[in-house]
Protein backbone atom coordinates (compact mmCIF):
# COMPACT_ATOMS: atom_id res chain seq x y z
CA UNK A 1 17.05 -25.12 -13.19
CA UNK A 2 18.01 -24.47 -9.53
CA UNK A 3 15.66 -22.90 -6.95
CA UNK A 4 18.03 -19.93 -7.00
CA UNK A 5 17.80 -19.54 -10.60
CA UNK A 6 14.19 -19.48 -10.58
CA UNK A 7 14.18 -17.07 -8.22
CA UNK A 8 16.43 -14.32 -10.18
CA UNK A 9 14.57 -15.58 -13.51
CA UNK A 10 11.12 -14.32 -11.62
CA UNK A 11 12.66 -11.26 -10.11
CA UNK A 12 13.77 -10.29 -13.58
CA UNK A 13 10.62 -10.82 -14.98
CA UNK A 14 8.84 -9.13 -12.11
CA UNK A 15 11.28 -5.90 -13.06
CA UNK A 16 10.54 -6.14 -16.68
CA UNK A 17 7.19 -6.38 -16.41
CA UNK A 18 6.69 -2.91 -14.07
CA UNK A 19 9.61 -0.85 -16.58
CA UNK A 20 6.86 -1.77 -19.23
CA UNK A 21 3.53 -1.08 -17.50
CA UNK A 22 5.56 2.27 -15.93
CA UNK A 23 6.53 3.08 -19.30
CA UNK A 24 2.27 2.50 -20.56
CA UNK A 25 1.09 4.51 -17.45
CA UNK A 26 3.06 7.26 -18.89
CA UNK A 27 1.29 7.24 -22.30
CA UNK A 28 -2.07 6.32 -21.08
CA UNK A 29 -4.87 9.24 -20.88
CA UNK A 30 -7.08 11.11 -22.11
CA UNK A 31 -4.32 13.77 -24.06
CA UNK A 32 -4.04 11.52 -26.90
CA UNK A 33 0.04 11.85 -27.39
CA UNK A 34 2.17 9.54 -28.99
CA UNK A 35 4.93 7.60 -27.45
CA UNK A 36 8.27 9.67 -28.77
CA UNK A 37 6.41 13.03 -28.01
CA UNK A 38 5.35 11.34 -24.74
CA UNK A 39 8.71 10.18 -23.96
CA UNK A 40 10.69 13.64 -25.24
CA UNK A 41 8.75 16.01 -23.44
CA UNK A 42 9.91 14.45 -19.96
CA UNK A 43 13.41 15.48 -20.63
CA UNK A 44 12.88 19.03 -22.69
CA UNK A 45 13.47 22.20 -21.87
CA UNK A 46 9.97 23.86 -23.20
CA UNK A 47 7.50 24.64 -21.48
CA UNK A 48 3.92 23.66 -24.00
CA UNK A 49 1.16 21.84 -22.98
CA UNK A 50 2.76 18.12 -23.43
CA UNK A 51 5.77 18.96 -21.09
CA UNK A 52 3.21 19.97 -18.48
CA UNK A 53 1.00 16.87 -18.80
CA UNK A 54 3.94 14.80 -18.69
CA UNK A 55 5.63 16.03 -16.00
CA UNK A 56 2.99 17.59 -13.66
CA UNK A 57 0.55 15.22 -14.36
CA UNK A 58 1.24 11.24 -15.88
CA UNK A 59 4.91 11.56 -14.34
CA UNK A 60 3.17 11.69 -10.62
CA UNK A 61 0.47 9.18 -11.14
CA UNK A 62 2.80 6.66 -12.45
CA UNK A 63 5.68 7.02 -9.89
CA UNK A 64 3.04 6.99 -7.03
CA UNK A 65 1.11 3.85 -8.66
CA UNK A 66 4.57 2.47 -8.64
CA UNK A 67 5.45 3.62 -4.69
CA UNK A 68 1.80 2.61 -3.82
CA UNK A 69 1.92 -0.51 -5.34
CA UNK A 70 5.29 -1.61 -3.60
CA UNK A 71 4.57 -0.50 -0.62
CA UNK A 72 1.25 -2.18 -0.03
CA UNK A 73 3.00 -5.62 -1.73
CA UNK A 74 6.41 -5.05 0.54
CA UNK A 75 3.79 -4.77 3.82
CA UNK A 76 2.04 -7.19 2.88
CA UNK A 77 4.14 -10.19 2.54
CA UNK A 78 6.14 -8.75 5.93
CA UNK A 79 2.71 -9.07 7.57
CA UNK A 80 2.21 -12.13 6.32
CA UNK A 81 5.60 -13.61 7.51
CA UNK A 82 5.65 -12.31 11.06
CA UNK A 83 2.13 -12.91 12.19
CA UNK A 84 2.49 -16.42 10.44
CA UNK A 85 -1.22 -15.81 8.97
CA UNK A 86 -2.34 -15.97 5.37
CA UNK A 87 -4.94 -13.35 5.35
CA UNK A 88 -2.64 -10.90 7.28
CA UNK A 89 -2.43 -7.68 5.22
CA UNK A 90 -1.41 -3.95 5.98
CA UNK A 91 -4.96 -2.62 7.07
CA UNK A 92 -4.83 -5.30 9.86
CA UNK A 93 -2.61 -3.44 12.89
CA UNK A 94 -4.93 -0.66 11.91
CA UNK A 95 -2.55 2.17 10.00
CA UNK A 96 -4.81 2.38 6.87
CA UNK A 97 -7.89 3.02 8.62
CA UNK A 98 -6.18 5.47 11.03
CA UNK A 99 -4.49 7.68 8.04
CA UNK A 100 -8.11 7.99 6.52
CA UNK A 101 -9.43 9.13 9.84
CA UNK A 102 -6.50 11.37 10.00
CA UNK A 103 -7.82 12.58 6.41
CA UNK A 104 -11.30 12.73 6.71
CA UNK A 105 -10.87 14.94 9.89
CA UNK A 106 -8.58 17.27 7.68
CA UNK A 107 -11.18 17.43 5.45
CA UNK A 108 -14.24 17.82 8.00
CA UNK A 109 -12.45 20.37 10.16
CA UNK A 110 -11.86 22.85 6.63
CA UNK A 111 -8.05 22.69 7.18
CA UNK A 112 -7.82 21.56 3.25
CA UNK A 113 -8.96 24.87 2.47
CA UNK A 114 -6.33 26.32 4.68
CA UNK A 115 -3.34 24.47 3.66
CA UNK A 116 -3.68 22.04 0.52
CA UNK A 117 -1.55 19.18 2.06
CA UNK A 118 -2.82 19.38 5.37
CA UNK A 119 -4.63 15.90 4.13
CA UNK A 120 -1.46 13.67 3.64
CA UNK A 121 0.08 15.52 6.53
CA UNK A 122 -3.10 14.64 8.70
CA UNK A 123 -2.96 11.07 7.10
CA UNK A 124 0.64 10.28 8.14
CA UNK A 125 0.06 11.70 11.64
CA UNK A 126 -3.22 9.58 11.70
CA UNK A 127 -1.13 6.52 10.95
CA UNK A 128 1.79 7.30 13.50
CA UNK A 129 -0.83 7.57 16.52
CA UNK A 130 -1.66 4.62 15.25
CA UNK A 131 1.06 2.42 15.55
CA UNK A 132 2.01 4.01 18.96
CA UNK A 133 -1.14 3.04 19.86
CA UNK A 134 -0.81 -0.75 18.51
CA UNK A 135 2.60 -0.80 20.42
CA UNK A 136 1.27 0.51 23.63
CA UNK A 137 -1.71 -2.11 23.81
CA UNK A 138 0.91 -5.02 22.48
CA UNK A 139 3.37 -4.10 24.98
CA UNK A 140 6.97 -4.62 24.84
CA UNK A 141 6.25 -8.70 24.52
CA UNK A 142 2.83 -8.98 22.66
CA UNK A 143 2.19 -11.68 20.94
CA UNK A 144 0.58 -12.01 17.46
CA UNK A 145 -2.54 -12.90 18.29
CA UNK A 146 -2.19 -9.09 21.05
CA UNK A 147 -0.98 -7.40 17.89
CA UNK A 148 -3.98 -8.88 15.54
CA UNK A 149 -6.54 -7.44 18.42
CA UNK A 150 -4.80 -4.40 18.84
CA UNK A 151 -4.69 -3.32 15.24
CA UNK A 152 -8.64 -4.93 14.69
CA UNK A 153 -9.26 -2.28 17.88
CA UNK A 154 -7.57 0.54 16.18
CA UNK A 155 -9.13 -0.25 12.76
CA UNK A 156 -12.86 -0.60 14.51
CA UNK A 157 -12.39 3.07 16.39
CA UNK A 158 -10.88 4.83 13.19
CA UNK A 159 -14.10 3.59 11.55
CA UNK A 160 -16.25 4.28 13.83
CA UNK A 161 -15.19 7.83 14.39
CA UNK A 162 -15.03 8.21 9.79
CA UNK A 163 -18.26 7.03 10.03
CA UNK A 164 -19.28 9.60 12.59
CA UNK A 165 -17.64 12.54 10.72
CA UNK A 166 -19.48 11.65 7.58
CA UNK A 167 -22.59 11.35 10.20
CA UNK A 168 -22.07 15.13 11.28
CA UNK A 169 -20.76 16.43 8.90
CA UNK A 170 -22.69 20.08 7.70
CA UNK A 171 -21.20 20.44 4.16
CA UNK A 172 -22.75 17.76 1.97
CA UNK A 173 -19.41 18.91 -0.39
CA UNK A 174 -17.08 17.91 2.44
CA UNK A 175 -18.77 14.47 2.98
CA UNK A 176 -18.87 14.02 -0.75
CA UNK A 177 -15.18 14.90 -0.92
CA UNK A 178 -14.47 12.38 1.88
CA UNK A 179 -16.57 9.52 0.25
CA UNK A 180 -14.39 10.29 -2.96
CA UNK A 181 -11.19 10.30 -1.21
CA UNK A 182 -11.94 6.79 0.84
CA UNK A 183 -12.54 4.88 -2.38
CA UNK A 184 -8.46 5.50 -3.29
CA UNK A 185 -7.03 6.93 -6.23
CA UNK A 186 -4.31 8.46 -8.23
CA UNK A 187 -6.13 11.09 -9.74
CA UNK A 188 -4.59 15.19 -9.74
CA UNK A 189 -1.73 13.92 -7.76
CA UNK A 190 1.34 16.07 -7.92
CA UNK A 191 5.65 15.48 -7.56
CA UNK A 192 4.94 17.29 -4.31
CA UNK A 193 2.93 14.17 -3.52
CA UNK A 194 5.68 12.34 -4.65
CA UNK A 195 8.44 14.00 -2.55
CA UNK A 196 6.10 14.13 0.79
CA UNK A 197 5.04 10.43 0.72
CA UNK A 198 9.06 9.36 -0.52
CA UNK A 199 11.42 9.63 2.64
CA UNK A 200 8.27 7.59 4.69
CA UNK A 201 7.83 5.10 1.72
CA UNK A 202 11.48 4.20 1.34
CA UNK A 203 12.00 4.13 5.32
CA UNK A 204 9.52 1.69 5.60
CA UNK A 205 10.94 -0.34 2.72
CA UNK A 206 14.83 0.25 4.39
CA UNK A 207 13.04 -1.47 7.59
CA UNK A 208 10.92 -4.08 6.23
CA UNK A 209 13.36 -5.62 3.66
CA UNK A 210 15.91 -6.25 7.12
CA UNK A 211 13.49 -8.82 8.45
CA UNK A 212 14.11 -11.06 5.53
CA UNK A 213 15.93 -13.68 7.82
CA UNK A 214 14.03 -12.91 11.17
CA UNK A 215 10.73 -14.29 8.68
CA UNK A 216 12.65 -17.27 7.71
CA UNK A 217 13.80 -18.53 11.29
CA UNK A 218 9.84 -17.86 12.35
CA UNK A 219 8.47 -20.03 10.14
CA UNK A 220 10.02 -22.77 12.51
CA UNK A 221 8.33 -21.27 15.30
CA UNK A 222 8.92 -18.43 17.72
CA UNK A 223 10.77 -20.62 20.01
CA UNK A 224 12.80 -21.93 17.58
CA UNK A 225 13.38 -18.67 15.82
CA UNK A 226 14.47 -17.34 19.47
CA UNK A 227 16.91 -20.34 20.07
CA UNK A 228 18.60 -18.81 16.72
CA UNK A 229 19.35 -15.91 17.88
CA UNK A 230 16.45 -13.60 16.32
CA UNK A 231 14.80 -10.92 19.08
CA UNK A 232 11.21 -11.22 18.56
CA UNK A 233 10.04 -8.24 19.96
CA UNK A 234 12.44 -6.38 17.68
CA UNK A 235 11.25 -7.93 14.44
CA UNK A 236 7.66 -6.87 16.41
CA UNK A 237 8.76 -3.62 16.64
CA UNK A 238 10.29 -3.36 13.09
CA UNK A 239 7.22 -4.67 11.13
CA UNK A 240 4.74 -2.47 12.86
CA UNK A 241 6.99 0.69 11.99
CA UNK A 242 7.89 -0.29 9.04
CA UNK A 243 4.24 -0.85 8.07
CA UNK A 244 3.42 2.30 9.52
CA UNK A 245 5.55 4.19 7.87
CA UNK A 246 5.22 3.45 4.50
CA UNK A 247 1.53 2.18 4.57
CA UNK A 248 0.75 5.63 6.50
CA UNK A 249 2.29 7.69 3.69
CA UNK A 250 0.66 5.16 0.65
CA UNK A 251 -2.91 6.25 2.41
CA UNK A 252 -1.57 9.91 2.66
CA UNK A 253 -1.20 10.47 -0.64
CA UNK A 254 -3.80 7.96 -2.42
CA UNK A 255 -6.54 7.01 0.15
CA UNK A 256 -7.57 3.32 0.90
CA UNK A 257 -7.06 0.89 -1.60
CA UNK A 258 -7.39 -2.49 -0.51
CA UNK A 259 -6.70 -5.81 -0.80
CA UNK A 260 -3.10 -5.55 -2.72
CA UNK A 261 -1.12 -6.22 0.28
CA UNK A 262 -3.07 -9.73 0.16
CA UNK A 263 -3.45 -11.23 -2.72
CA UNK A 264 0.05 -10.36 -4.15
CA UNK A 265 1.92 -12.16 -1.75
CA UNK A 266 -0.38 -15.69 -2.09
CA UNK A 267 -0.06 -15.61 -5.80
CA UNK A 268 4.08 -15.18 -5.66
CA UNK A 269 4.81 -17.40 -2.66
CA UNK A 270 4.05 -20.45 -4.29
CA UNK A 271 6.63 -19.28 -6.89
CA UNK A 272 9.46 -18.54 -4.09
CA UNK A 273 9.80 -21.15 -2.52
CA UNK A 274 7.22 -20.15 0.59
CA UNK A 275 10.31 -17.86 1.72
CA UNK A 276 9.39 -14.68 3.39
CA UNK A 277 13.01 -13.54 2.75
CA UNK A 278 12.48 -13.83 -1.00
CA UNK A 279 8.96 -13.31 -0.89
CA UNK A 280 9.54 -9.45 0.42
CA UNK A 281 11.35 -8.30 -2.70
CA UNK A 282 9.34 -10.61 -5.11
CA UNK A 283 5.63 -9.15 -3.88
CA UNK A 284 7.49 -5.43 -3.76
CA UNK A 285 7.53 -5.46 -7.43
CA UNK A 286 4.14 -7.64 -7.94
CA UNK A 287 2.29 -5.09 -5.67
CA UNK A 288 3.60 -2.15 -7.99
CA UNK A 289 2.60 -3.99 -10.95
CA UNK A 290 -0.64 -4.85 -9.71
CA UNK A 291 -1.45 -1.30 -8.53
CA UNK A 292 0.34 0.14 -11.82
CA UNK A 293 -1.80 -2.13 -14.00
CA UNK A 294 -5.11 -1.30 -12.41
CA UNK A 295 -4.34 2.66 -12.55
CA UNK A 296 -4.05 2.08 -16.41
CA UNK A 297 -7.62 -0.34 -16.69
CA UNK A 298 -9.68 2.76 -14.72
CA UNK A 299 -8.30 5.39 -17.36
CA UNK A 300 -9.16 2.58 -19.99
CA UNK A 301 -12.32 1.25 -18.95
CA UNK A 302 -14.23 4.36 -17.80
CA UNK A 303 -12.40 7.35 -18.90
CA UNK A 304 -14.66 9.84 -17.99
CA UNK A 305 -16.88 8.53 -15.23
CA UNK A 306 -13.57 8.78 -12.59
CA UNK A 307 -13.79 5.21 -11.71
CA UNK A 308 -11.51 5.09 -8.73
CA UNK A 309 -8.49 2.74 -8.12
CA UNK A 310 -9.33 1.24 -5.15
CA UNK A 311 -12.96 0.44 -6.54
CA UNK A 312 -11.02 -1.84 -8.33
CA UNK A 313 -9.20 -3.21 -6.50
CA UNK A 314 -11.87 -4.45 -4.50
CA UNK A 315 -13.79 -5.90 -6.92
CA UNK A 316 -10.79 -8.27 -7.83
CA UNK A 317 -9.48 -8.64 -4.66
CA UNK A 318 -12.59 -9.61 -2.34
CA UNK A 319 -13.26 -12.87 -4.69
CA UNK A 320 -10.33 -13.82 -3.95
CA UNK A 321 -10.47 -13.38 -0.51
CA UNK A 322 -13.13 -15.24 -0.36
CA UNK A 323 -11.59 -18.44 -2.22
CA UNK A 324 -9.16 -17.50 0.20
CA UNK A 325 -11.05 -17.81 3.51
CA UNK A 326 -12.89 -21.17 1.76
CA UNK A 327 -9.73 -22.81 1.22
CA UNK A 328 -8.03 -22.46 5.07
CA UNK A 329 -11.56 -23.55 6.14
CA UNK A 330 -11.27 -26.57 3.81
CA UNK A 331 -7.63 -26.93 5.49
CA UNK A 332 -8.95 -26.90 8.61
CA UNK A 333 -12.16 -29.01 8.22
């Protein structure tokens, strides 16, 4: 079998397998409803009690584990492939932690109470200041190593200042509600979730899935990759918006959860030939798996204690961090 052939053969498995664990995260929950019903009420006309759980309830949580998921795979693996560093991932130029401070402040300040989706709003605009941020500190010809500061900057002041809010904060509610909303999840999310986080998720996608070839020539070096014809500080500019973008609106609408954007990538590139071009796509559809798969395990393992997505996330993904970090050290030694 050709390298090409394995390549479609995984992408078609990568498909089938998030159709099916879309099509579980649909019947999975508490409302004990069989598949048909499950199935029928998303295209009826009535208007009972399973219609509305399907649609204004399990419809939401699945497309957004499914947005999520991509997203943080799709940023990820771009990450990866520009900086030319394995334990790159989406939180490192700083846009996760800045759309939770962007939250958190939305939450301190009582504008939640004002205007319901003044959070994601305040997340995306957390995550924009970001990036213009990054940029400005990168400058027009930053190199990785100015972007990887920059972003650890950003990321250390947006924590800093959620850490302070928490500090000051009057309402023990509102710092309860901000603790809840930091650990990521899916839970009570609506289609106007869906539509507000969309146009950002599938810019960022549009962006990120151009720099397919830029990734490949820089794996010979930025020198080399220049030689060829690719302008670095474009593909710079690119991956940091295209991060932002769709990263910024993942936080928005689901909080922090963590670690996706890292492992997915190492456990597919081995499978893709170490290609960032094919890699992109490929860890698009692991990271919605992934994310999809662990939505369904908190409704299944702890189905009334709320057990929240990115607690989960963590506990699988910082292990292998770890083995990670151990393993480039072992390189290295």
């Amino acid at each position: 079998m050709s390298e090409t052939t394995r390549y479609r053969a995984l992408l078609a498995a990568l498909t089938v397998l998030v159709v099916l664990l879309f099509m579980l995260s649909l019947t999975v929950g508490p409302a004990a409803i069989a598949f048909g019903d499950s199935m029928r009420a998303l295209f009826s006309d009535k208007a009972d009690e399973i219609v509305l759980i399907m649609r204004e309830i399990r419809l939401p949580r699945a497309l957004l584990g499914l947005m999520v998921g991509a997203t943080l795979g799709l940023s990820g693996a771009a990450l990866q492939g520009y900086l030319r560093n394995p334990l790159a991932e989406p939180g490192l130029i700083g846009v996760s932690a800045s759309a939770s401070l962007g939250a958190v402040l939305a939450i301190y300040s009582g504008l939640t109470m004002l205007f319901p989706f003044a959070l994601p709003l305040a997340a995306l605009a957390g995550a924009m200041v970001a990036v213009i941020v990054v940029q400005a500190l990168a400058g027009g010809r930053g190199s990785t190593l100015t972007i990887i500061l920059a972003g650890v900057a950003v990321s250390s002041l947006a924590g800093a200042m959620t850490s302070l809010a928490l500090n000051l904060s009057p309402n023990p509610f509102a710092a309860l509600e901000i603790m809840f909303w930091m650990l990521g999840s899916l839970t009570d999310r609506s289609m106007t979730h869906v539509w507000l986080a969309a146009p950002f998720m599938l810019a960022g996608w549009a962006v990120l899935l151009t720099l397919g070839r830029a990734l490949d020539a820089l794996t010979l070096g930025s020198d080399t990759a220049a030689s060829l014809g690719i302008d670095i500080r474009r593909v710079q500019r690119l991956a940091v918006l295209g991060t932002a973008a769709s990263v910024g609106a993942a936080t928005a609408v689901a909080g922090a959860i963590g670690f996706v954007g890292l492992v997915v990538p190492h456990l597919l590139r081995p499978l893709v030939g170490a290609r960032p071009s094919r890699l992109l796509p490929a860890s698009a559809l692991g990271g919605a798996a992934v994310v999809l798969a662990a939505d369904i395990l908190v409704r299944v393992i702890a189905p009334g204690k709320d057990l929240k997505l990115g607690v989960l996330t963590a506990i699988v993904g910082a292990p292998f961090f770890l083995w990670l970090v151990y393993r480039e050290r072992r390189r290295l030694a």
